[in-house]
Protein backbone atom coordinates (compact mmCIF):
# COMPACT_ATOMS: atom_id res chain seq x y z
CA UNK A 1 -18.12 -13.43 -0.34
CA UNK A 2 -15.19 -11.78 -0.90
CA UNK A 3 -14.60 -8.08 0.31
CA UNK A 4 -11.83 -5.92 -1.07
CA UNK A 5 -11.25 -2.53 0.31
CA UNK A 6 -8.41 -0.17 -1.68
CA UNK A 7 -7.71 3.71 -1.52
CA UNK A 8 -7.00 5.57 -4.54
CA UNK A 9 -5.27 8.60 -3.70
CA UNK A 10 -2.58 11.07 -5.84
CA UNK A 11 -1.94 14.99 -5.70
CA UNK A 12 -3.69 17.77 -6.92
CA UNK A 13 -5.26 17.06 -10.06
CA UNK A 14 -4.11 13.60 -10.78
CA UNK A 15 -7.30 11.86 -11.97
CA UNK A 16 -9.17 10.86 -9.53
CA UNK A 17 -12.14 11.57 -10.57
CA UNK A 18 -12.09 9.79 -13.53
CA UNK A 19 -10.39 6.54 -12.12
CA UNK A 20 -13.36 6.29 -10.11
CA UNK A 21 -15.68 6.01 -13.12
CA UNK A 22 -13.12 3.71 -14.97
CA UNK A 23 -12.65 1.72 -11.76
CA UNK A 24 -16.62 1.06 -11.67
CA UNK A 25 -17.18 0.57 -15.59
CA UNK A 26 -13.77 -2.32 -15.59
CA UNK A 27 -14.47 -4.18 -12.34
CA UNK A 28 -18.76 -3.81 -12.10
CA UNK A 29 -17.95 -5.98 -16.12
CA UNK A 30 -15.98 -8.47 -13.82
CA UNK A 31 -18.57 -9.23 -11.77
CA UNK A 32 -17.74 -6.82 -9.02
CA UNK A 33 -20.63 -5.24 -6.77
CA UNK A 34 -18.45 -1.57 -6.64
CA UNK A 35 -19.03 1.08 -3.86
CA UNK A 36 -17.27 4.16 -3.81
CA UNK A 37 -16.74 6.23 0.05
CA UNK A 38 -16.44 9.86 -1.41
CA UNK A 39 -13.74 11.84 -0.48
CA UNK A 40 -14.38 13.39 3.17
CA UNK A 41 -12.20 16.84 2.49
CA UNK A 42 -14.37 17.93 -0.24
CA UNK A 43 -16.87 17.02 1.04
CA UNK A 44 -16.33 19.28 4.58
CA UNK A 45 -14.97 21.95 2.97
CA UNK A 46 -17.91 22.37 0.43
CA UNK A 47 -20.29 22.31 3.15
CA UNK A 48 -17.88 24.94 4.98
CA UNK A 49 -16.31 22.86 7.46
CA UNK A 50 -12.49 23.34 6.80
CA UNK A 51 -9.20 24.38 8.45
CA UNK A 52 -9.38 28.02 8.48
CA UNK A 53 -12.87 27.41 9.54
CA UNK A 54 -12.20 25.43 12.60
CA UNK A 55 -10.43 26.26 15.78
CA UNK A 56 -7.03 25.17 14.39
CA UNK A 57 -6.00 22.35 11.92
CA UNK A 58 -5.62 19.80 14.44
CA UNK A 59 -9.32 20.26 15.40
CA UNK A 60 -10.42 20.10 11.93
CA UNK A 61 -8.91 16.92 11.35
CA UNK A 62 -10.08 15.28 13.82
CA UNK A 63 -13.73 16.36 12.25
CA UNK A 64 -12.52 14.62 9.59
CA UNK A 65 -10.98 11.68 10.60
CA UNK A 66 -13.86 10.89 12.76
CA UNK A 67 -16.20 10.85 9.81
CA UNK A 68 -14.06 9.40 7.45
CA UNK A 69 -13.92 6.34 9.92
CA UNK A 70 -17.77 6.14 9.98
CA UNK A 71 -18.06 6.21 6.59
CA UNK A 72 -15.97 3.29 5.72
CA UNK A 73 -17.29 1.55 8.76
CA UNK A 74 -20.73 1.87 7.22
CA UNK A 75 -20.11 1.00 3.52
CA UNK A 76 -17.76 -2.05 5.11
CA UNK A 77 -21.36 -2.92 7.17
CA UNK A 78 -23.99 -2.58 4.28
CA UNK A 79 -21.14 -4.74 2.25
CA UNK A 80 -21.54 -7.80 4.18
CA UNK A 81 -25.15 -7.67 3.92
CA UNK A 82 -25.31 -7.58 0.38
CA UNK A 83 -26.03 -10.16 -2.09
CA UNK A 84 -22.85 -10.45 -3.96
CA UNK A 85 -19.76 -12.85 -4.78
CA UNK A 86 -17.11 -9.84 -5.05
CA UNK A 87 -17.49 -6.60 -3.58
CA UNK A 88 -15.14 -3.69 -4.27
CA UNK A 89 -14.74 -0.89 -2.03
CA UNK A 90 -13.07 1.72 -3.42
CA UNK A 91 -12.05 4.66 -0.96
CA UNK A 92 -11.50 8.42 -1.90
CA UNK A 93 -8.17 8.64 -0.20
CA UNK A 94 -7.62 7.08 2.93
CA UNK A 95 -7.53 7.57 6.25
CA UNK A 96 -3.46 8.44 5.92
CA UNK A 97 -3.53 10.85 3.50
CA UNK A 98 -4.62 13.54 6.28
CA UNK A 99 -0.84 13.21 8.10
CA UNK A 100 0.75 15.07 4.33
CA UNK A 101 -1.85 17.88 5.26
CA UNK A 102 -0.61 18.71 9.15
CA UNK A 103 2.92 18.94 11.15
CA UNK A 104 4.42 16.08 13.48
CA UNK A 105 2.68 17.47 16.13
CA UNK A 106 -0.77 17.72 15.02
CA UNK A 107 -0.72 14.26 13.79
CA UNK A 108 0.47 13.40 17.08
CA UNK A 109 -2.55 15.12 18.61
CA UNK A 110 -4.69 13.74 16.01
CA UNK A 111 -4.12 10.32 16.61
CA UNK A 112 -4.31 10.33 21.19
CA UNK A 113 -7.95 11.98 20.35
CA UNK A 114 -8.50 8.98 18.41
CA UNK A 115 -6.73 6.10 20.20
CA UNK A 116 -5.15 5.43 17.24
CA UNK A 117 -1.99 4.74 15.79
CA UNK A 118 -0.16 5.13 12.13
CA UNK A 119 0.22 1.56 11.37
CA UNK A 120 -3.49 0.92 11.69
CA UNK A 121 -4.22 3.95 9.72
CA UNK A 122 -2.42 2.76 6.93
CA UNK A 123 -2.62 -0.47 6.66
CA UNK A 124 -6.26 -0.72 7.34
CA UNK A 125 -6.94 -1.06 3.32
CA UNK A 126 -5.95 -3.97 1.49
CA UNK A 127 -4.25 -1.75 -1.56
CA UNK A 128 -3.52 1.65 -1.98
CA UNK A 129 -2.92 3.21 -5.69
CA UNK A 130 -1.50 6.79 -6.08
CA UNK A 131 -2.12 8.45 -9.04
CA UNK A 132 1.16 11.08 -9.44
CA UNK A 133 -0.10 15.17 -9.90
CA UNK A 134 -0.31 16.71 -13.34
CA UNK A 135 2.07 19.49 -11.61
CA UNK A 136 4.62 16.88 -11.50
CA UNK A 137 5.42 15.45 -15.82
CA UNK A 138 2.22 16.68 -17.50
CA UNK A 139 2.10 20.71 -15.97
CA UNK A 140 -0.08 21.94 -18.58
CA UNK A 141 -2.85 19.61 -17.76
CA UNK A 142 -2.89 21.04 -14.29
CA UNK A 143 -5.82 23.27 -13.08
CA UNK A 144 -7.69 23.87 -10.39
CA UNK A 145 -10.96 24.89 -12.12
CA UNK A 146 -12.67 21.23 -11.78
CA UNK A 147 -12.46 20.94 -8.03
CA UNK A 148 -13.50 24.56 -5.88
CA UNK A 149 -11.44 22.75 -3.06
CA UNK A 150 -7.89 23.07 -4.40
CA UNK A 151 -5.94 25.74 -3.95
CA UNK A 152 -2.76 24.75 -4.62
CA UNK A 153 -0.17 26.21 -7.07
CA UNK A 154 2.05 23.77 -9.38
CA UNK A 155 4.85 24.20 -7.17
CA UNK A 156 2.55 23.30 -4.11
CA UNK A 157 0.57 20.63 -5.66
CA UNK A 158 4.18 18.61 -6.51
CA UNK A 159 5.22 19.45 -3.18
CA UNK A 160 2.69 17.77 -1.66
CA UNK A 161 2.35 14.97 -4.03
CA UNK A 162 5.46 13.95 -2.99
CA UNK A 163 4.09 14.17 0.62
CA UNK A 164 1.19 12.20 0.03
CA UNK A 165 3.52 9.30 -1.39
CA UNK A 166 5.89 9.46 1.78
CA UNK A 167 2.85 8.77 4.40
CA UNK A 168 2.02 5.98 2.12
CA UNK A 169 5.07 3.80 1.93
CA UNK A 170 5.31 1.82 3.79
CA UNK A 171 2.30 -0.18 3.64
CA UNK A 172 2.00 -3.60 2.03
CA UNK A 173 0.85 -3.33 -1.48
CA UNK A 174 1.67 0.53 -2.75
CA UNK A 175 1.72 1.36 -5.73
CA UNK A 176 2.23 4.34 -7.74
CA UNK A 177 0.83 5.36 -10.98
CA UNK A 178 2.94 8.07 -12.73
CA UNK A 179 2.47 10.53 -15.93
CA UNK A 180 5.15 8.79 -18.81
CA UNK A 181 2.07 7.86 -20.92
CA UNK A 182 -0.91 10.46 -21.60
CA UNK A 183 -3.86 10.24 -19.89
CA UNK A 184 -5.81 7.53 -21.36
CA UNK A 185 -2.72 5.34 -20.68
CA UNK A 186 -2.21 6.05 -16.85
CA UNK A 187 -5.60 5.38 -16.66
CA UNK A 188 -5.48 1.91 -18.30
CA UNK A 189 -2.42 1.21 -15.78
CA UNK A 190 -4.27 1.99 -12.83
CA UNK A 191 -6.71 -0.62 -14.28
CA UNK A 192 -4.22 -3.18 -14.65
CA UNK A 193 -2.47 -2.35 -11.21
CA UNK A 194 -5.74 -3.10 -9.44
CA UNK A 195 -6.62 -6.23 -11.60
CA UNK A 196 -3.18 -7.78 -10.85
CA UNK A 197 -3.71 -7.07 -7.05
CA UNK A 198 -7.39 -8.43 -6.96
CA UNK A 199 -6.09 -11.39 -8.87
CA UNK A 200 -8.30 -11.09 -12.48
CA UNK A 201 -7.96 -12.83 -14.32
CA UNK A 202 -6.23 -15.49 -12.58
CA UNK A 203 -4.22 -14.82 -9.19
CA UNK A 204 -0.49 -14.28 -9.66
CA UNK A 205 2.08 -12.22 -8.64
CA UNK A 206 5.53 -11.45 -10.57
CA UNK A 207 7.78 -10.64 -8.09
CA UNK A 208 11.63 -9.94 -9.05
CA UNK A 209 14.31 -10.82 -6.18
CA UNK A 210 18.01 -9.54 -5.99
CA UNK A 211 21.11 -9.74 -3.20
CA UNK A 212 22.33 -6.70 -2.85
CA UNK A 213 25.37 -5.52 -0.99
CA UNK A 214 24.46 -4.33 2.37
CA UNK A 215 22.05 -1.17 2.49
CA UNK A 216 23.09 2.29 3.79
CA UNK A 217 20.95 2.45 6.47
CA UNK A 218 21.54 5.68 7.39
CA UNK A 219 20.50 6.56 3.75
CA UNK A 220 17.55 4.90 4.25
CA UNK A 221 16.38 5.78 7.24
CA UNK A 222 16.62 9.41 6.54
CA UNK A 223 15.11 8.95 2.93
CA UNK A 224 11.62 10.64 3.33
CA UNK A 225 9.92 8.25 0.87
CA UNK A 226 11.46 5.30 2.89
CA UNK A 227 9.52 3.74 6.11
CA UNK A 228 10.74 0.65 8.73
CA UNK A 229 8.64 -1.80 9.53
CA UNK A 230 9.56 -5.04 11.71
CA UNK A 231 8.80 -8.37 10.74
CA UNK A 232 8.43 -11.69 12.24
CA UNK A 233 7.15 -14.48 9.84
CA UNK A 234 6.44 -17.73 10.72
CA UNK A 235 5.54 -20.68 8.02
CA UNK A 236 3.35 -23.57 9.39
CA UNK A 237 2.54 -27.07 8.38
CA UNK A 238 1.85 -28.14 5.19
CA UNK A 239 0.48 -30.87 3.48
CA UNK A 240 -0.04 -30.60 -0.22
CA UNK A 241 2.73 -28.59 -1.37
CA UNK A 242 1.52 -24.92 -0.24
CA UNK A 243 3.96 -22.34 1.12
CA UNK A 244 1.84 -21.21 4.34
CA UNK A 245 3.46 -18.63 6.49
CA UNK A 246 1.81 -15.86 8.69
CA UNK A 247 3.08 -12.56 9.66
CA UNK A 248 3.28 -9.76 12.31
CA UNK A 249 4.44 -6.70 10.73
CA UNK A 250 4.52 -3.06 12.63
CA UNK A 251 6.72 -0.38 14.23
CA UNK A 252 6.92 1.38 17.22
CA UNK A 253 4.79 -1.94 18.93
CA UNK A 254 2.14 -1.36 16.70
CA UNK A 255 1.44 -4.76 14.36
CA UNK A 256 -1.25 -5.74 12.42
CA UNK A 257 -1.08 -9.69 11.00
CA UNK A 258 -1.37 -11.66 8.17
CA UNK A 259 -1.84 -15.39 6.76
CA UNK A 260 -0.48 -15.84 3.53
CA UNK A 261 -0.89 -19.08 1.14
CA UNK A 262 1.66 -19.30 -1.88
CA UNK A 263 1.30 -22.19 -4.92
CA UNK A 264 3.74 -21.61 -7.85
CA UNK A 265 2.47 -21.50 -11.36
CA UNK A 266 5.49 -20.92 -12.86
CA UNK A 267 9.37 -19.75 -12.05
CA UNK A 268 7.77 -16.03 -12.28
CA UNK A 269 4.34 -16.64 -11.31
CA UNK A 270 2.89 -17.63 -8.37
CA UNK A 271 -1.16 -17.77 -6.70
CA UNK A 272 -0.92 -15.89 -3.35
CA UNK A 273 -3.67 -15.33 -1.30
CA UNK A 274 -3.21 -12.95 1.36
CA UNK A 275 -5.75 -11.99 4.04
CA UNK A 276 -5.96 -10.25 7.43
CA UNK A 277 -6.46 -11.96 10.82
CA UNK A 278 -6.54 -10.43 14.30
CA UNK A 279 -4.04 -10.93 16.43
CA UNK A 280 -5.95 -14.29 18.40
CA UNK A 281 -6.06 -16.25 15.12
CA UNK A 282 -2.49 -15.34 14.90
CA UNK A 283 -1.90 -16.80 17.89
CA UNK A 284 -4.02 -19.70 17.51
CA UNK A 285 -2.31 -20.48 13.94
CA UNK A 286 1.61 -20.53 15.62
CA UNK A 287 0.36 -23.15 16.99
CA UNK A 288 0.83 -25.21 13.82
CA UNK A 289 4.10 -23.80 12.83
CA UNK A 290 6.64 -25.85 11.19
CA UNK A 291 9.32 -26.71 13.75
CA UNK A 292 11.74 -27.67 11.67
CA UNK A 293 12.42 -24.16 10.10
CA UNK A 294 12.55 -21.36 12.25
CA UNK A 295 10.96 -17.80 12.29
CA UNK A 296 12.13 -15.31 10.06
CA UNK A 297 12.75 -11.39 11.83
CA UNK A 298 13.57 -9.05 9.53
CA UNK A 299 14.03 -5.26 8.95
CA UNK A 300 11.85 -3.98 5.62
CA UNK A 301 12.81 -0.57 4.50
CA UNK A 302 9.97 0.24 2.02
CA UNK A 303 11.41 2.28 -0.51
CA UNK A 304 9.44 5.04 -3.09
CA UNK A 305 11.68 5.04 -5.99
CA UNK A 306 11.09 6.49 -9.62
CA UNK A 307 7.61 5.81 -8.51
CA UNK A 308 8.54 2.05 -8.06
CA UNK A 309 8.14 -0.04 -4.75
CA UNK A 310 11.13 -2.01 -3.34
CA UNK A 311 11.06 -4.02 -0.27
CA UNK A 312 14.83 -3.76 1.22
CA UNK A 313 14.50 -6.70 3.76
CA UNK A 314 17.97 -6.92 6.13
CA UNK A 315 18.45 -10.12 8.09
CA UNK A 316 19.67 -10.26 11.77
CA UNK A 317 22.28 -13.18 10.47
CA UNK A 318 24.03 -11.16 7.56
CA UNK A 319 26.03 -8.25 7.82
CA UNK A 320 27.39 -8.05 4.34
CA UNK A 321 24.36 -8.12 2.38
CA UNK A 322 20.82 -7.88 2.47
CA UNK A 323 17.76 -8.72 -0.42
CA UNK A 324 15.44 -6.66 -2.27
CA UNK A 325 12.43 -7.29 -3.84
CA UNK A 326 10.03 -5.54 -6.15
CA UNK A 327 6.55 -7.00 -7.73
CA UNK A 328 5.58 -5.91 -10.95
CA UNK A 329 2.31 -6.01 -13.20
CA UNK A 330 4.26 -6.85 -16.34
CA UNK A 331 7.12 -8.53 -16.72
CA UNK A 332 8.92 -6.50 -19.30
CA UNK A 333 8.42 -3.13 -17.06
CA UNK A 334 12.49 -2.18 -16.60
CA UNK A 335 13.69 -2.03 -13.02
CA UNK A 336 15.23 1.48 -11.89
CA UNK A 337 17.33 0.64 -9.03
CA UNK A 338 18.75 3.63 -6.72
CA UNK A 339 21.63 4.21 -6.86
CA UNK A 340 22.51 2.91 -3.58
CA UNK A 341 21.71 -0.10 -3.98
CA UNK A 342 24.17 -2.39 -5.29
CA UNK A 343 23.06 -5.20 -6.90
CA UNK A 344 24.74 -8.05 -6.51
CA UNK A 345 23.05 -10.99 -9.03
CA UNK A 346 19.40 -11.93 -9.45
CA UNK A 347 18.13 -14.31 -7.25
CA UNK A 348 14.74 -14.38 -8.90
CA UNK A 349 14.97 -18.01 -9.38
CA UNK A 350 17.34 -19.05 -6.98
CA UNK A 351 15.26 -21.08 -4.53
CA UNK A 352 18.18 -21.06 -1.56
CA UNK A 353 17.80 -16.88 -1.32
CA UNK A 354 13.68 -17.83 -0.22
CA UNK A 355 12.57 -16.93 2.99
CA UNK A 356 11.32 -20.42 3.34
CA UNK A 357 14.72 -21.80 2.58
CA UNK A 358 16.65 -19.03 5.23
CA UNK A 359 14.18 -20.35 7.97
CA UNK A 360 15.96 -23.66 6.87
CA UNK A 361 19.02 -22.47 7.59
């Protein structure tokens, strides 16, 4: 059985709605068992539970949080009980999303009640797709007459699109779904985002690579669409030509883990197949790493640009430049690099600019 869990998320009046009953005609013809978790704000503040209901915001969102962890936890129970190959669960934003609706300190507050931290928040879900806000490239398709929960103005709805995509990056497979084609269009994107990520047809990835002179990290670091995360990776024995490598990657000394396998198809394409562990099998797996490369710690600034996802990984043994990396669903989409960044060649192809071949070094 496999069990995929993804958020689809946006602004105000950027097709959610309808993505969901897309999402269940495209993947339930793929053979996908699809269950949708509503979305939990709606859902409170229909039934009159909201924040200028409650005490204060902070009090409401913990309401909220709170059930929007039980639900998941219940449609992620009745999943593995059910009779199915593939099972899609498909989340009405996530957990996350609720930081773009309070201040610092509220979240703050929000997460001691719950013993929780940002990196699991976010990176709970395997993929998270943002569909941009008619307020922001298609304004006269925004309204607020098909949801009696939104309230906000254009203005307010871009505003906080642009939120919504800050407390997002960050985690590992972001992407965001924009307005350049009408309607009909974004919607088929969205499609083809999640396909690619789930692997349908066949499991690939396209993934461009460049050097880059270093990064302004000051830049960076004060971009509000930009997030650090800390990696260690660690590849481990293999026998029959796999790339196998497994990952803590956090901030702040939070970390979640992964084990990755990697088989190439062709220069562009390669299978991946990515999946959680806990931080005991993590363990347990270092115990079959490689010795004869070593570990890879790196700095990843996650970067929301043009609505397109670069990785900006800097390396503890360079000071003059540093590589980025972006993966696309198509290989023709054109590559809009900040401009920051200063692109030194491709290294798409060049196998000595691989992590595997820099834990060589």
């Amino acid at each position: 059985m496999e069990i995929s869990k993804i958020v689809i998320t946006g602004g105000p009046c950027g097709g959610k709605s309808t993505a969901m009953s897309r999402i269940h005609e495209a993947f339930t013809q793929m053979g996908y068992t699809v269950l949708f978790v509503p979305e939990t704000a709606t859902e409170l503040i229909t039934g009159g539970v909201a924040p200028w209901t409650c005490g204060t915001n902070a009090e409401y969102q913990k309401c909220q949080m709170r059930l929007q962890i039980t639900k998941e936890e219940v449609f992620e129970q009745a999943a593995a009980t059910m009779d199915a190959e593939k099972i899609l669960i498909v989340c009405d934003r996530g957990l996350i999303d609720n930081k773009a609706y309070m201040t610092e300190s509220e979240f703050a507050q929000v997460l001691e009640a719950m013993g929780s931290n940002e990196i699991e928040l976010r990176d709970n879900y395997d993929a998270v797709f943002h569909l941009v806000s008619a307020a922001k490239g298609a304004e006269e398709f925004y309204t607020t007459g098909n949801n009696s929960a939104r309230k906000e103005t254009v203005s307010e709805a871009a505003a906080l699109d642009d939120k919504l995509v800050s407390v997002w990056t960050g985690h590992p497979h972001f992407r965001v779904i924009d307005n350049s084609t009408d309607f009909d269009g974004k919607m088929k994107r969205l499609i083809k985002e999640i396909s690619t990520f789930l692997g349908e047809p066949e499991p690939f990835e396209i993934e461009r690579k460049y050097l880059i002179e270093y990064p302004d990290i000051e830049w960076l670091e004060s971009n509000p669409t930009c997030e650090r995360i800390e990696i260690i990776q660690t590849y481990l024995n293999s026998h029959d030509g796999d790339e196998i490598r497994v990952r803590q990657r956090g901030a702040k000394g939070n970390y979640i883990y992964f084990q990755t396998i990697k088989r190439k198809v062709t220069d562009l394409k390669r299978v991946e197949i990515e999946r959680h562990i806990s931080q005991a099998e993590y363990l347990t797996l270092l115990m079959d790493a490689d010795t004869t490369k070593r570990q890879i710690r790196k700095t990843r600034y996650c970067l929301t640009y043009e609505n397109q996802y670069f990785e900006i990984d800097v390396y503890p043994f360079w000071d003059d430049k540093a590589i980025v990396e972006i993966e696309l669903s198509d290989e023709n989409i054109p590559i809009l690099f900040p401009d920051k960044l200063k692109v030194i060649k491709d290294v798409t192809d060049d196998a000595s600019y691989k992590n595997a071949s820099l834990a060589g070094l």
